[in-house]
Structures are given as C-alpha cells and as structure tokens.
Protein backbone atom coordinates (compact mmCIF):
# COMPACT_ATOMS: atom_id res chain seq x y z
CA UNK A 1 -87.05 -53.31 -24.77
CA UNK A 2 -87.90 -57.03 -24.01
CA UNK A 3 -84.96 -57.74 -22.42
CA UNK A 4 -84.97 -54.90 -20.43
CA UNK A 5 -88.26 -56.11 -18.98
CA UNK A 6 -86.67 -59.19 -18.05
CA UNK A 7 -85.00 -57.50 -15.50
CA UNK A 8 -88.51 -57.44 -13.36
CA UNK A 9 -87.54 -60.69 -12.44
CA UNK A 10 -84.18 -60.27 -10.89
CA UNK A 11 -85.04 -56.82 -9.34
CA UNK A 12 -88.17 -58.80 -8.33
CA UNK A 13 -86.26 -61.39 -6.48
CA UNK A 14 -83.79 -58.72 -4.86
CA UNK A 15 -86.59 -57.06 -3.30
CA UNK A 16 -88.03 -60.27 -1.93
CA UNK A 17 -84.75 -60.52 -0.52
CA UNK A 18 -84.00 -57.36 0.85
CA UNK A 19 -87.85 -56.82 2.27
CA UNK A 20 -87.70 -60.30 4.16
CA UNK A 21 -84.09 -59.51 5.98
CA UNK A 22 -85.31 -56.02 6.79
CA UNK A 23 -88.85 -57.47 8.47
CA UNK A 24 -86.81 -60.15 9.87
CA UNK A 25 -84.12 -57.37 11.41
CA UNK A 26 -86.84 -55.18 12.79
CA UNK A 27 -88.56 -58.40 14.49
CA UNK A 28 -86.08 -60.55 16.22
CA UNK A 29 -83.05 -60.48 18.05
CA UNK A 30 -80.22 -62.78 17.00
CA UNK A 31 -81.20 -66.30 17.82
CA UNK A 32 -84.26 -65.30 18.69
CA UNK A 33 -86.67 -67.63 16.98
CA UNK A 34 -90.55 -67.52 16.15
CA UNK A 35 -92.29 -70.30 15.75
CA UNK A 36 -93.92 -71.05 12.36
CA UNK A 37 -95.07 -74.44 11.81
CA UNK A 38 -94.29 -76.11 15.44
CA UNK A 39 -91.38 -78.88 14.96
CA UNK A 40 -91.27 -77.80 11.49
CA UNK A 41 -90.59 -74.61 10.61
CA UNK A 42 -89.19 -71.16 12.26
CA UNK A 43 -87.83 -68.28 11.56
CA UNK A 44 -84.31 -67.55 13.57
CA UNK A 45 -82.21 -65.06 12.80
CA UNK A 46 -78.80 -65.70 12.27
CA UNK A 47 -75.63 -64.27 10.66
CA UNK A 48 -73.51 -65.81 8.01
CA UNK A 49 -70.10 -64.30 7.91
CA UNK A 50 -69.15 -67.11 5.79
CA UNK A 51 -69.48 -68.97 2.36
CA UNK A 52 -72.29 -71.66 1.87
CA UNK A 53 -73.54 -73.51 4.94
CA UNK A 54 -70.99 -71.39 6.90
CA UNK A 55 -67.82 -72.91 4.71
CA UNK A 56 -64.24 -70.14 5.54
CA UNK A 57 -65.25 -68.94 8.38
CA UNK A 58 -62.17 -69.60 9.51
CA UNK A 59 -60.30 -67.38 6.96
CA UNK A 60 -59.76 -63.71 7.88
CA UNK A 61 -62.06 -61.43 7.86
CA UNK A 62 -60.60 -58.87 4.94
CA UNK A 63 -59.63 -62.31 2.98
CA UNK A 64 -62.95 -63.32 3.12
CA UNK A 65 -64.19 -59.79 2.12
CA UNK A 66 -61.65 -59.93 -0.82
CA UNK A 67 -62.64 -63.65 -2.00
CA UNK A 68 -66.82 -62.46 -1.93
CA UNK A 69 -66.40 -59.38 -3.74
CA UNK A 70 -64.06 -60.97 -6.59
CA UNK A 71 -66.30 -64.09 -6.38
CA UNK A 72 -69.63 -62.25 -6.88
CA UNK A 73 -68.54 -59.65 -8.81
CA UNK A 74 -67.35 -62.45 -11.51
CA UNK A 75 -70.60 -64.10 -10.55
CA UNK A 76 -72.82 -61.17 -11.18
CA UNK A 77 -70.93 -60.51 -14.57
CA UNK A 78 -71.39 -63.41 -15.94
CA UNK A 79 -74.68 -64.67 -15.22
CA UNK A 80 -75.61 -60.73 -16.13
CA UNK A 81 -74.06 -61.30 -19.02
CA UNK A 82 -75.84 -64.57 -20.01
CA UNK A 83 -79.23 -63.19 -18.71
CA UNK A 84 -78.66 -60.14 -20.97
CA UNK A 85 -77.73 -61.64 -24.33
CA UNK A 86 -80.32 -61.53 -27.09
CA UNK A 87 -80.14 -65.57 -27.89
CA UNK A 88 -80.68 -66.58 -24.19
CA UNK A 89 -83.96 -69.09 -24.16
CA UNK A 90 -86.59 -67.34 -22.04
CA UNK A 91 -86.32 -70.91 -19.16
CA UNK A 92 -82.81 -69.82 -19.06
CA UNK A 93 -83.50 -66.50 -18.46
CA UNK A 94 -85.77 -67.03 -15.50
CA UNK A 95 -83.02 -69.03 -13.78
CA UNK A 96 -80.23 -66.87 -14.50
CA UNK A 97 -82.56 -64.18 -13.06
CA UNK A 98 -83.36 -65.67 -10.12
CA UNK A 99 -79.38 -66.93 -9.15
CA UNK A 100 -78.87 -63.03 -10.12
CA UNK A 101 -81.68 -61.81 -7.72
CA UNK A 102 -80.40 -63.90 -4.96
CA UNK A 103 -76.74 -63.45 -5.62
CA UNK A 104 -77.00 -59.99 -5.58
CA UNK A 105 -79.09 -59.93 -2.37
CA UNK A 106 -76.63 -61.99 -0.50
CA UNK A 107 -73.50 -59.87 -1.84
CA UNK A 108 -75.41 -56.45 -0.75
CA UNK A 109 -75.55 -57.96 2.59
CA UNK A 110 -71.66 -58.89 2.52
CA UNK A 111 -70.94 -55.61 1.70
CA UNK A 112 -73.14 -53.50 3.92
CA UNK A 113 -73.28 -56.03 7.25
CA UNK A 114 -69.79 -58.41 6.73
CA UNK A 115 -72.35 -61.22 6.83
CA UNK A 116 -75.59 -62.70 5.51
CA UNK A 117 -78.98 -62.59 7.32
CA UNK A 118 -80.47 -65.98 7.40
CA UNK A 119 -83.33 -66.79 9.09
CA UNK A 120 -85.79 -69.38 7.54
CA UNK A 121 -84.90 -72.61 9.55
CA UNK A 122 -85.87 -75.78 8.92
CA UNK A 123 -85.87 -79.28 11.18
CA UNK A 124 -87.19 -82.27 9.85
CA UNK A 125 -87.34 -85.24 12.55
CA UNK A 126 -84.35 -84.58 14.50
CA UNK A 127 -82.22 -83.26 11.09
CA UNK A 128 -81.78 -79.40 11.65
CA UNK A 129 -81.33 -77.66 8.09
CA UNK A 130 -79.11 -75.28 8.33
CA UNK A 131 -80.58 -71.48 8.28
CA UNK A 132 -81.38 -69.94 4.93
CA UNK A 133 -82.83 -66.80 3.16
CA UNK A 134 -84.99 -65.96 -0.02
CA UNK A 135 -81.62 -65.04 -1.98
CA UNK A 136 -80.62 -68.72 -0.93
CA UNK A 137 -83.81 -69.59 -2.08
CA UNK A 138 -83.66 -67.96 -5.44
CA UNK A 139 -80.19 -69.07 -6.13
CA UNK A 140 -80.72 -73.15 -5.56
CA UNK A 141 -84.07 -72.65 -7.73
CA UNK A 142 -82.17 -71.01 -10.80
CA UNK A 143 -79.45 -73.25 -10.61
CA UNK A 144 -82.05 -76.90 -10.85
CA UNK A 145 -83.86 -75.04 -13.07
CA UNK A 146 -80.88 -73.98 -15.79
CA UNK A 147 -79.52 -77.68 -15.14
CA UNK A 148 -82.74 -79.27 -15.58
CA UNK A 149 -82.76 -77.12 -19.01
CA UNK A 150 -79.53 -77.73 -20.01
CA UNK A 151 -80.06 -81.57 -19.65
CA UNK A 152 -83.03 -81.78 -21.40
CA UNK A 153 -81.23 -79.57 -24.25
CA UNK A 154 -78.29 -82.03 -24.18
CA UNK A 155 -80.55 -85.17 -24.38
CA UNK A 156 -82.19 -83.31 -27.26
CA UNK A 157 -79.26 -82.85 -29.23
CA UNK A 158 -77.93 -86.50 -28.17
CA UNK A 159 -81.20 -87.42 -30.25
CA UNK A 160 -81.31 -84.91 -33.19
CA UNK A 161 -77.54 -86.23 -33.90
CA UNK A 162 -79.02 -90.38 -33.53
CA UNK A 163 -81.31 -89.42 -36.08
C-alpha cells in the first residue's frame, strides 16, 4: 500500500506538467512571449519536435516518432520498475518519481502533438537558455538528485570497505 502511495509523486509531477502546457496553450500564440521577470525571465511558447535542446531534428519525422516511443517506453519501464521495487531507498524514489513524472509528460506530448511544449525561457546577460517545461524540470531534478545519492552511497561504501 506504501508504494502505491508513492505514486502521488509522479502523478503529482505529470499533472504539473500537463496543467502548465495546457494554461500555456490557451494563453499564447507560438512565439508569443509574456514577460515575467523583465531581462530575466518569460514565458514563450515554443515546440520541440526534437530530442534534448532540439538534438534530431533533422531525422524524419516517423524515425523520430519510432526512436521516442522505443526510447521512453524503455525509459518509463525501467525507472517504473526501479521506482516500484520494494528495496528502493525512499531519496531514490523521489527522483525516480520525478524523471518518471516528467518523462511521461514529455512522451504524452510526443504522442498526442509530434512535439513538446516548452515555454519557460530563460536569458541571463546576453546567454539565452534554451526553452524548457516542468517535465524538463522534473527530469534534470531527479536525475542530480539520484546521482547526488548514488555518490554519497558509493563514497559510503568506499569507507565501510577502508575500515
């Protein structure tokens, strides 16, 4: 029953998702921008048809639909799996939650749109970040977070052995 409460946190993180891109849809135009924090921060929304910071845009359109449904369905799988099992440390199960939040947030977008609604945008000086969402958001968090853990586990065990 405890691990099936767990799954607040990715369903949590999906809705996050999903609620942002549908405000964001209903309230701007694409490249329309509203201004947040002048020189700072906006929101712009923008399309993603492809991988990270735009990477294969260049392949075709039904490869790319073939790579991101074999890559997140692995994805999803596996970190589902992981999230799910009954030895998973509780700090790994709030990353793995959030990369599966986000993941699946971004591959519901994929599969309904061909491409991923970004629109929190970023510009620092005259560096322009590139546009990003809350899945985005959730999946960078989860993944420092289960590396931070898995360091400080390693060093750990690096020790325990010394000893």
């Amino acid at each position: 029953m405890q691990r099936l409460l767990w799954l607040l946190l990715p369903a949590a993180a999906l809705a996050a998702d999903l609620g942002s891109k549908a405000w964001i849809l209903r309230t701007l135009a694409e490249g329309e921008s509203l201004t947040v924090i002048k020189g700072f921060f906006y929101l712009t929304l923008g399309f993603n048809r492809g991988a990270i910071f735009g990477s294969l845009t260049w392949l075709p359109g039904p490869a790319r639909a073939i790579l991101f449904a074999v890559a997140g369905t692995v994805a999803v799988l596996y970190f589902g799996k992981l999230f799910l099992a009954r030895e998973t440390p509780s700090w790994d199960r709030v990353s793995l939650g959030l990369i599966l939040g986000g993941a699946l947030g971004n591959g519901i977008d994929r599969f309904t749109r061909g491409s991923v609604v970004d629109f929190l945008d970023f510009v620092f000086g005259t560096w322009h970040y590139w546009t990003f969402n809350i899945a985005d958001s959730c999946i960078l968090v989860g993944a420092v977070l289960f590396s931070v853990r898995a360091l400080i586990a390693s060093k750990a065990e690096a020790q325990s052995k010394e000893n």
